[in-house]
Protein backbone atom coordinates (compact mmCIF):
# COMPACT_ATOMS: atom_id res chain seq x y z
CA UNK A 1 -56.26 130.52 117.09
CA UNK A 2 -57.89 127.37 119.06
CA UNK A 3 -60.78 128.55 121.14
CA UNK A 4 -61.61 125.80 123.96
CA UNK A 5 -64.16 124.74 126.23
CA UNK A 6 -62.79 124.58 129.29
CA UNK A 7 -64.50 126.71 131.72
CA UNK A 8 -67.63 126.48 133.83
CA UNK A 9 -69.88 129.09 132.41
CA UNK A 10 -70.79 131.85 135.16
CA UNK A 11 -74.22 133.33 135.71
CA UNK A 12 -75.90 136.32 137.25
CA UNK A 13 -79.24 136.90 138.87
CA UNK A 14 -81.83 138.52 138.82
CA UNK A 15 -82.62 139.93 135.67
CA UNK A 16 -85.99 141.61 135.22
CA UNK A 17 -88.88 139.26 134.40
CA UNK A 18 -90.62 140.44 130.98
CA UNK A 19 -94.73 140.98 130.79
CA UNK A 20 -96.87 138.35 130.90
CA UNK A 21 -98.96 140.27 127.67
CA UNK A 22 -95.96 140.55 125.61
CA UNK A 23 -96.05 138.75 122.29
CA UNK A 24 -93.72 135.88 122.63
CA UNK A 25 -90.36 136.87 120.93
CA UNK A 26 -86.61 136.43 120.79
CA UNK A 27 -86.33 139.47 123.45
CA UNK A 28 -89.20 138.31 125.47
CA UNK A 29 -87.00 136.39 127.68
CA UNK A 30 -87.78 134.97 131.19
CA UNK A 31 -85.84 134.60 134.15
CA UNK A 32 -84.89 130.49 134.70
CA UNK A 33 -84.07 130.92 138.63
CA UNK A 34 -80.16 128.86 139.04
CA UNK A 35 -79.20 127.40 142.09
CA UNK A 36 -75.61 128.92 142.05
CA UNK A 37 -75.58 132.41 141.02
CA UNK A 38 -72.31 133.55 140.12
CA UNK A 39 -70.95 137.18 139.58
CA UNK A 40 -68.62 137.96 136.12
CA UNK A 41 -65.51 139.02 137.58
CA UNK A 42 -63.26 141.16 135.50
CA UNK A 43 -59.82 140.93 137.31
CA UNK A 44 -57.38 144.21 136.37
CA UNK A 45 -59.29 145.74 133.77
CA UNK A 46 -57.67 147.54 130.82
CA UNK A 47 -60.42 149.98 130.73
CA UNK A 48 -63.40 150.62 133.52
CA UNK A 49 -65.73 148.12 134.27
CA UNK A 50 -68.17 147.37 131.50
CA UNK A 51 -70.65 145.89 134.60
CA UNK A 52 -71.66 143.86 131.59
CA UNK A 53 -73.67 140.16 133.06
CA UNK A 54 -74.39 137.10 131.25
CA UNK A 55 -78.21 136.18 132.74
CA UNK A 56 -79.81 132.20 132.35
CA UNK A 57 -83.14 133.33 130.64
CA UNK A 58 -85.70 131.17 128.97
CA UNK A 59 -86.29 131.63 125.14
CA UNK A 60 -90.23 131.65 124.64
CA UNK A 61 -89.61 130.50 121.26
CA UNK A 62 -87.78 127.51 121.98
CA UNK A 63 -88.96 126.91 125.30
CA UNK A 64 -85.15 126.23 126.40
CA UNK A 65 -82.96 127.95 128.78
CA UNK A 66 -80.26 130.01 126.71
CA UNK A 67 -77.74 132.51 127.96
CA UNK A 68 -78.27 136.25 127.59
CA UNK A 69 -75.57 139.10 127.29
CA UNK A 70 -76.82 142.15 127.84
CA UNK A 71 -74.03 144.58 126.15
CA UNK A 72 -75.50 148.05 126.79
CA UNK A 73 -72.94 148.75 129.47
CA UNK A 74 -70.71 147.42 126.95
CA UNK A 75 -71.16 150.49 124.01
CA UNK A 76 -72.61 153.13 126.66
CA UNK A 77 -69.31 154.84 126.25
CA UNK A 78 -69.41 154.38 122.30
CA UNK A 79 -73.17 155.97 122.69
CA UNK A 80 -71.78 158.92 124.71
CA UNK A 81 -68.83 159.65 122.04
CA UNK A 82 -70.84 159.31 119.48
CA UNK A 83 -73.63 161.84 120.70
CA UNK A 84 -70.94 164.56 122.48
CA UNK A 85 -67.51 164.25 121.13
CA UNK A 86 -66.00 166.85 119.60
CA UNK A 87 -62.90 167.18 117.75
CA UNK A 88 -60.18 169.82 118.49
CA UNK A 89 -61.27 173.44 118.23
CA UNK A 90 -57.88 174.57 117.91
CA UNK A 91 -57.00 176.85 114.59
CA UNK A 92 -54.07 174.19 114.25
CA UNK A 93 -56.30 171.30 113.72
CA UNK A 94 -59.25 173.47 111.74
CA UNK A 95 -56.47 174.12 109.10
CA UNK A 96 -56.34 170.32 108.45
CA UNK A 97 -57.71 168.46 105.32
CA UNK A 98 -60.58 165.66 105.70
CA UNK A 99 -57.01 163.04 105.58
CA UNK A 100 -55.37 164.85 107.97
CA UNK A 101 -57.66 164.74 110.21
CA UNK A 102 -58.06 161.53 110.11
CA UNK A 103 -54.62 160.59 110.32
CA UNK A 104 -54.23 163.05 113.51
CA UNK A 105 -56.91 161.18 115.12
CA UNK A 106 -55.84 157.81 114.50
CA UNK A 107 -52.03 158.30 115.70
CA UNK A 108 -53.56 159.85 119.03
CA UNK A 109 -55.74 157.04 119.42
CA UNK A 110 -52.57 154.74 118.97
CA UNK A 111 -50.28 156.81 121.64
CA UNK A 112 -50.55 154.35 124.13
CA UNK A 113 -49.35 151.41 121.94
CA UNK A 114 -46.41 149.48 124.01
CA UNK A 115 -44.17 148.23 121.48
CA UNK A 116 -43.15 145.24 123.55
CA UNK A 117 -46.67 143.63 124.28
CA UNK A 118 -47.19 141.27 126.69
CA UNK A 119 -47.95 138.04 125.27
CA UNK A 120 -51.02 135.87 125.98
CA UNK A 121 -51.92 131.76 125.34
CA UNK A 122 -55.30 131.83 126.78
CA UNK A 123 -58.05 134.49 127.40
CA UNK A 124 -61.49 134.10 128.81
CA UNK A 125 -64.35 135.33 126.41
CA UNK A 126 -65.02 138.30 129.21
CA UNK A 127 -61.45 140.11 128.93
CA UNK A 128 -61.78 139.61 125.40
CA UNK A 129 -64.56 141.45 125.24
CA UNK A 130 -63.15 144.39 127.58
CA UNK A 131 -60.71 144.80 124.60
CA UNK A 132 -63.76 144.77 122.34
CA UNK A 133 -64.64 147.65 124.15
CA UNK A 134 -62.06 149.49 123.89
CA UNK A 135 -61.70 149.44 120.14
CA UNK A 136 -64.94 150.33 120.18
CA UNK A 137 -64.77 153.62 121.56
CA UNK A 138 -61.45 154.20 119.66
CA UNK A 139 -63.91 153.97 116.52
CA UNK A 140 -66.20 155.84 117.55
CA UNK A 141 -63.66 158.71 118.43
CA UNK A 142 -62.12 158.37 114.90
CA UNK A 143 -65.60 158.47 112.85
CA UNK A 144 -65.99 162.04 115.17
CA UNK A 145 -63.02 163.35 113.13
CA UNK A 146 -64.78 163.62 109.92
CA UNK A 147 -67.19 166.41 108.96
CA UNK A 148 -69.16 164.71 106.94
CA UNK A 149 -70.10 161.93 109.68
CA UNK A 150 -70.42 164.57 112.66
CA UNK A 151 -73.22 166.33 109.98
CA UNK A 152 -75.08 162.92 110.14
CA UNK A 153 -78.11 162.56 112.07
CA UNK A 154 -77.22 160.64 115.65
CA UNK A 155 -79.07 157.88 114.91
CA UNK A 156 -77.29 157.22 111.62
CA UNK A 157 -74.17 158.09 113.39
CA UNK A 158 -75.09 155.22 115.61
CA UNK A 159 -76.34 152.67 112.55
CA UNK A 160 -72.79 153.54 111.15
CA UNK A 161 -71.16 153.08 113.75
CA UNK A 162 -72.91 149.65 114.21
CA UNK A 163 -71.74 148.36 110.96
CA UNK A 164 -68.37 149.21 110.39
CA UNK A 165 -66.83 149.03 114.20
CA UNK A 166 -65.61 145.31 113.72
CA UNK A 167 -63.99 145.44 110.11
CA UNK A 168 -62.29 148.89 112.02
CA UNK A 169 -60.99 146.87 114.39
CA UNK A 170 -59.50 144.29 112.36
CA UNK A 171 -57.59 146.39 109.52
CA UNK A 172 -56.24 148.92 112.78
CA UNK A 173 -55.01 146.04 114.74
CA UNK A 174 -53.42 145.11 111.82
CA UNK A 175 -51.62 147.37 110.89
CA UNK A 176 -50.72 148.30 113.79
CA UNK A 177 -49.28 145.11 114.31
CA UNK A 178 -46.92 145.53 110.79
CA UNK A 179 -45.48 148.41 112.43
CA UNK A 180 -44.83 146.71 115.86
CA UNK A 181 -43.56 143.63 115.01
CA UNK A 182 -42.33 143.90 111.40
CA UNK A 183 -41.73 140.72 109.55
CA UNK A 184 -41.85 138.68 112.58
CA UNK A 185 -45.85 139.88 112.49
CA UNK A 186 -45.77 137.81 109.24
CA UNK A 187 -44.13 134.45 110.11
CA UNK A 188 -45.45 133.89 112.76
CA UNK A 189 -48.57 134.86 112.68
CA UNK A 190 -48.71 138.06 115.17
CA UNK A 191 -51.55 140.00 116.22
CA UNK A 192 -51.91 142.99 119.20
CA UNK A 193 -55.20 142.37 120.97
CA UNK A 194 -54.65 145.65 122.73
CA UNK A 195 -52.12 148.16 123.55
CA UNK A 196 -50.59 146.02 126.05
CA UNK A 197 -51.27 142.22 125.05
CA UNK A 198 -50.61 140.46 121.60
CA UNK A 199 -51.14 137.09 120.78
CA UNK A 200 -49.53 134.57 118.13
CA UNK A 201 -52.35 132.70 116.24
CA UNK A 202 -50.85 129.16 116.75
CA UNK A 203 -51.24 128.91 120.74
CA UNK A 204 -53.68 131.40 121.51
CA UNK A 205 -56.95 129.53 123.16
CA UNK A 206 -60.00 131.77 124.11
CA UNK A 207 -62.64 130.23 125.91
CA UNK A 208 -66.22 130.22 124.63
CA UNK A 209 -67.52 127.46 126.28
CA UNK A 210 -70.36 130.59 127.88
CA UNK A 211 -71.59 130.79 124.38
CA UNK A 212 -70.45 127.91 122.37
CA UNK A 213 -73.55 126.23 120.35
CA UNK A 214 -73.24 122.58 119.22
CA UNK A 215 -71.66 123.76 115.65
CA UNK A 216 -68.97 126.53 117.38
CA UNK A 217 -66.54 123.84 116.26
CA UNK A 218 -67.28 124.45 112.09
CA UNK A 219 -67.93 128.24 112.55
CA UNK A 220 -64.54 128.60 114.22
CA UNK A 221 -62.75 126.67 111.17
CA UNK A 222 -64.13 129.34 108.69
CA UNK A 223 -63.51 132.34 110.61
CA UNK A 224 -59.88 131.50 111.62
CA UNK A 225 -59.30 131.65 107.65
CA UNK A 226 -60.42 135.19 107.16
CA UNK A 227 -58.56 136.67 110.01
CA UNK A 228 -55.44 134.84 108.90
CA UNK A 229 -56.00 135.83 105.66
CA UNK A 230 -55.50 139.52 107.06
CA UNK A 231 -51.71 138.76 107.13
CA UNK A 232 -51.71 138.69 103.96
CA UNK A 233 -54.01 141.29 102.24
CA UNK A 234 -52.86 144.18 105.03
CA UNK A 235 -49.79 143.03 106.97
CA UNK A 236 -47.99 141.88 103.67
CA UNK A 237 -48.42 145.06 101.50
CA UNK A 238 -48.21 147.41 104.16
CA UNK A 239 -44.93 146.21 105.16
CA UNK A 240 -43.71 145.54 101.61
CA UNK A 241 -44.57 149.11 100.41
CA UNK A 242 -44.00 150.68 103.96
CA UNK A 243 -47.01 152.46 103.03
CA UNK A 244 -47.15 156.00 105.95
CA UNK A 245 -49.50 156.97 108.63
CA UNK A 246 -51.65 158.99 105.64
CA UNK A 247 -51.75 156.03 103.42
CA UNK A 248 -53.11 153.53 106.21
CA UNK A 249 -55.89 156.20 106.89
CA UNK A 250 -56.87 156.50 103.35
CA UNK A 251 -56.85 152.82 103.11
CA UNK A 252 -59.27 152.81 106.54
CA UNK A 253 -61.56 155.60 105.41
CA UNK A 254 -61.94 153.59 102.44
CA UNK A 255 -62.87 150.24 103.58
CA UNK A 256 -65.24 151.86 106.77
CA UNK A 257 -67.26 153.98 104.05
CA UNK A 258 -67.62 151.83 101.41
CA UNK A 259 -69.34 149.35 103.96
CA UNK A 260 -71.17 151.24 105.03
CA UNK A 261 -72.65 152.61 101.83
CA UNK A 262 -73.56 149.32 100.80
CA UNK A 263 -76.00 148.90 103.79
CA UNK A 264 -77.16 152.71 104.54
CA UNK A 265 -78.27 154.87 102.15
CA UNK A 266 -79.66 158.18 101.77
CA UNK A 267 -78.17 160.82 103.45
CA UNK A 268 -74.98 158.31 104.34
CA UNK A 269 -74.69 157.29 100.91
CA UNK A 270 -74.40 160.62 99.91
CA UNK A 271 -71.90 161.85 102.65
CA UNK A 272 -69.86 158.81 101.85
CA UNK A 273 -69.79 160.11 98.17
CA UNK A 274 -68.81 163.90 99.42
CA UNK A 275 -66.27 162.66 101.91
CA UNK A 276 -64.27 160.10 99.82
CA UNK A 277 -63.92 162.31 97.28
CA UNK A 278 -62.47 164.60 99.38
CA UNK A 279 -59.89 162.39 101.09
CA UNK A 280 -58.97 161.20 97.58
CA UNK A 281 -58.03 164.78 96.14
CA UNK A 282 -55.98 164.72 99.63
CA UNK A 283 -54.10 161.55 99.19
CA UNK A 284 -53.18 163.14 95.36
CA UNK A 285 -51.68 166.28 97.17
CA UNK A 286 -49.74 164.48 99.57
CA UNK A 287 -48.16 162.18 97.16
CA UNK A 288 -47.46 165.13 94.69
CA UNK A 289 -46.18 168.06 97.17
CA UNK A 290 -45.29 165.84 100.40
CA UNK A 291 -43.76 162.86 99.16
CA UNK A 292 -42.63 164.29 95.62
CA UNK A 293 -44.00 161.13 93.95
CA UNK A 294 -44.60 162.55 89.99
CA UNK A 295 -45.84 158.65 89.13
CA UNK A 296 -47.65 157.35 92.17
CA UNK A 297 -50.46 154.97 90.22
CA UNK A 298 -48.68 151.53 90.95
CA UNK A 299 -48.74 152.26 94.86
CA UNK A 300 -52.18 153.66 94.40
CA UNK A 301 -53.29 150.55 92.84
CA UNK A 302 -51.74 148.31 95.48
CA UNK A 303 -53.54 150.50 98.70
CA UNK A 304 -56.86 149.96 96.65
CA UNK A 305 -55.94 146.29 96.17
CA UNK A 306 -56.05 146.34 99.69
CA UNK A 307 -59.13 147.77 100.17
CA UNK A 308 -61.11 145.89 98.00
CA UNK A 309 -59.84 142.25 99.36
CA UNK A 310 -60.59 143.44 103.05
CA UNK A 311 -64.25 144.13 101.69
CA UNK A 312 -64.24 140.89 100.29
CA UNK A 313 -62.89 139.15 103.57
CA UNK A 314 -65.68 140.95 105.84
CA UNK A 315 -68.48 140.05 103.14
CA UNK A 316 -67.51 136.70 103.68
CA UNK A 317 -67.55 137.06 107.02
CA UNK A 318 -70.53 138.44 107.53
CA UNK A 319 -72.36 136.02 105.83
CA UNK A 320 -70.81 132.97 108.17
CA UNK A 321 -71.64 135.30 111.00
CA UNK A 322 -75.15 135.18 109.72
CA UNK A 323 -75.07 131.61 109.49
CA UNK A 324 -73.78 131.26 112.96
CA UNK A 325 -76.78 133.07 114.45
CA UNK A 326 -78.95 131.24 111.92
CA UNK A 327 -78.20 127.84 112.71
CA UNK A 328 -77.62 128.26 116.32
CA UNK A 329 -74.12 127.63 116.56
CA UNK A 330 -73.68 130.65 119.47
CA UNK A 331 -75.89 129.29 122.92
CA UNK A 332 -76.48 132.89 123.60
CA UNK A 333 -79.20 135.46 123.11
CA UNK A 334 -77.50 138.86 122.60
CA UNK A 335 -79.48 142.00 123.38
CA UNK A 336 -77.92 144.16 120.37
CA UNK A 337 -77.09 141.57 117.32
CA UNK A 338 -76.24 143.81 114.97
CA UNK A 339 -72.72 144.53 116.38
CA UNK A 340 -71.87 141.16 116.28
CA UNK A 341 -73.58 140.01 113.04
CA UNK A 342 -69.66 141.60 111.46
């Protein structure tokens, strides 16, 4: 995936100045009046307008002028999901196990999926992050599902939710995109952006000249080789063991709670414990009385092979992530970091 510099970055005034008595921080940030103010305009949005702006505001620690992204408008529906949504109260869905669930949840999420995308060569970095938004909310929707996360607190729901929505969105797409596209998703290189637009790795260009730093160049080069690498550690298997609908789910629950559990414990941990547990005596009774698999352990050990090398890939990510924000290589100031720091 090449990611250019190519278009004039677009700016929006006025933000709201910060107090003069605040202690000089990251987040107090000033407005740096320009002298052409330009609106973001999202032309034929996938979902409704995010309203999200990126403001010219001056960094009191560096004394420079930086962009700022304001993403609240961004996760507001996420927010709302995660503090109202309810699952199905239907007798039905109540007589569903934990996996079930989860697997009823995810396929509804995915019922909009055109199996003959549309595909795109170049995106700018603001419809990229409408999809972003999207998925978001689709995560949020399929965390709701589970028990054990709906009896967390909302403000671990949300910390949760914070940590685990990007490596979500990665394994879903895909997958997704092994069942779409089938071997051709493989060779070359395939991967659904949303339920309407997919992309090919070799020609597709997104522009981040709004938030490129002076290193985007070197951080691009290391994170093109973990999502490629996703070809092979999910596409690869799941296409080569055809694994179902209730094995992709396992595989999903596995990888978004054992993230999570590494960062948030406590009450998480221990609900990440309960609910895994759970899920796993489910996977054993589908195998046995749905499939009629009396040895399933080889297939078992390739789904958790799976698992455990998208935890590695996101670990790695994470850290050049942190390095990216570290070392300045993004010329932006973003209001929430911590959903983009995975």
């Amino acid at each position: 995936m090449v990611m250019g510099n190519t278009m004039e970055s677009k700016l929006v005034e006025p933000v709201p100045c910060f107090s003069e008595n605040q202690s000089k921080s990251r987040s107090d940030i000033a407005v740096v009046p320009s002298t052409k103010p330009l609106p973001i305009v999202l032309q034929e949005l996938p979902v409704s307008d995010p309203q999200r702006v990126l403001y010219h505001v001056l960094d009191p620690t560096s004394n420079k002028t930086v962009r700022w992204i304001d993403i609240g408008p961004i996760i507001r529906r996420s927010r709302e999901i995660l503090k109202e949504f309810h699952p199905p109260s239907t007798s039905q869905f109540k007589s569903l196990n934990a996996l079930q669930k989860m697997t009823f949840s995810l396929k509804k999420l995915r019922s909009g999926q055109n199996f003959n995308p549309k595909f795109e060569e170049f995106m700018v970095f603001d419809d990229y992050f409408v999809h972003w938004e999207e998925l978001m909310t689709r995560t949020a929707e399929w965390l709701m599902h589970s028990n054990q996360f709906l009896e967390l607190p909302e403000q671990e729901r949300l910390k949760f939710f914070k940590i685990v929505w990007a490596v979500w969105r990665r394994f879903e797409r895909n997958a997704m995109s092994a069942v779409v596209f089938g071997q051709r998703c493989i060779d070359e290189k395939v991967l659904l952006i949303s339920d309407q637009i997919a992309m090919r790795y070799s020609t597709f260009e997104v522009d981040l000249s709004e938030i490129q730093g002076y290193r985007m160049k070197e951080w691009r080069s290391i994170t093109q080789k973990h999502f490629i690498a996703y070809f092979d550690v999910v596409v690869r298997p799941t296409l080569e063991w055809e694994f179902t609908d209730m094995e992709i789910n396992y595989a999903l629950c596995q990888i978004v709670w054992s993230y999570a559990s590494r960062k948030l414990l406590g009450q998480t941990l221990q609900a990440g414990d309960l609910f895994l547990a759970e899920i796993s005596e489910n996977l054993h009774d589908y195998y046995r009385n749905e499939r009629k698999l009396p040895n399933y352990a080889t297939r078992l050990k390739v789904l958790m092979e799976m698992v455990n090398s998208v935890l590695k890939i996101q670990s790695e990510h994470e850290k050049t992530m942190e390095m990216g924000l570290l070392f300045d290589m993004f010329s932006v100031v973003i209001s929430e970091p911590a959903f983009f720091s995975v």
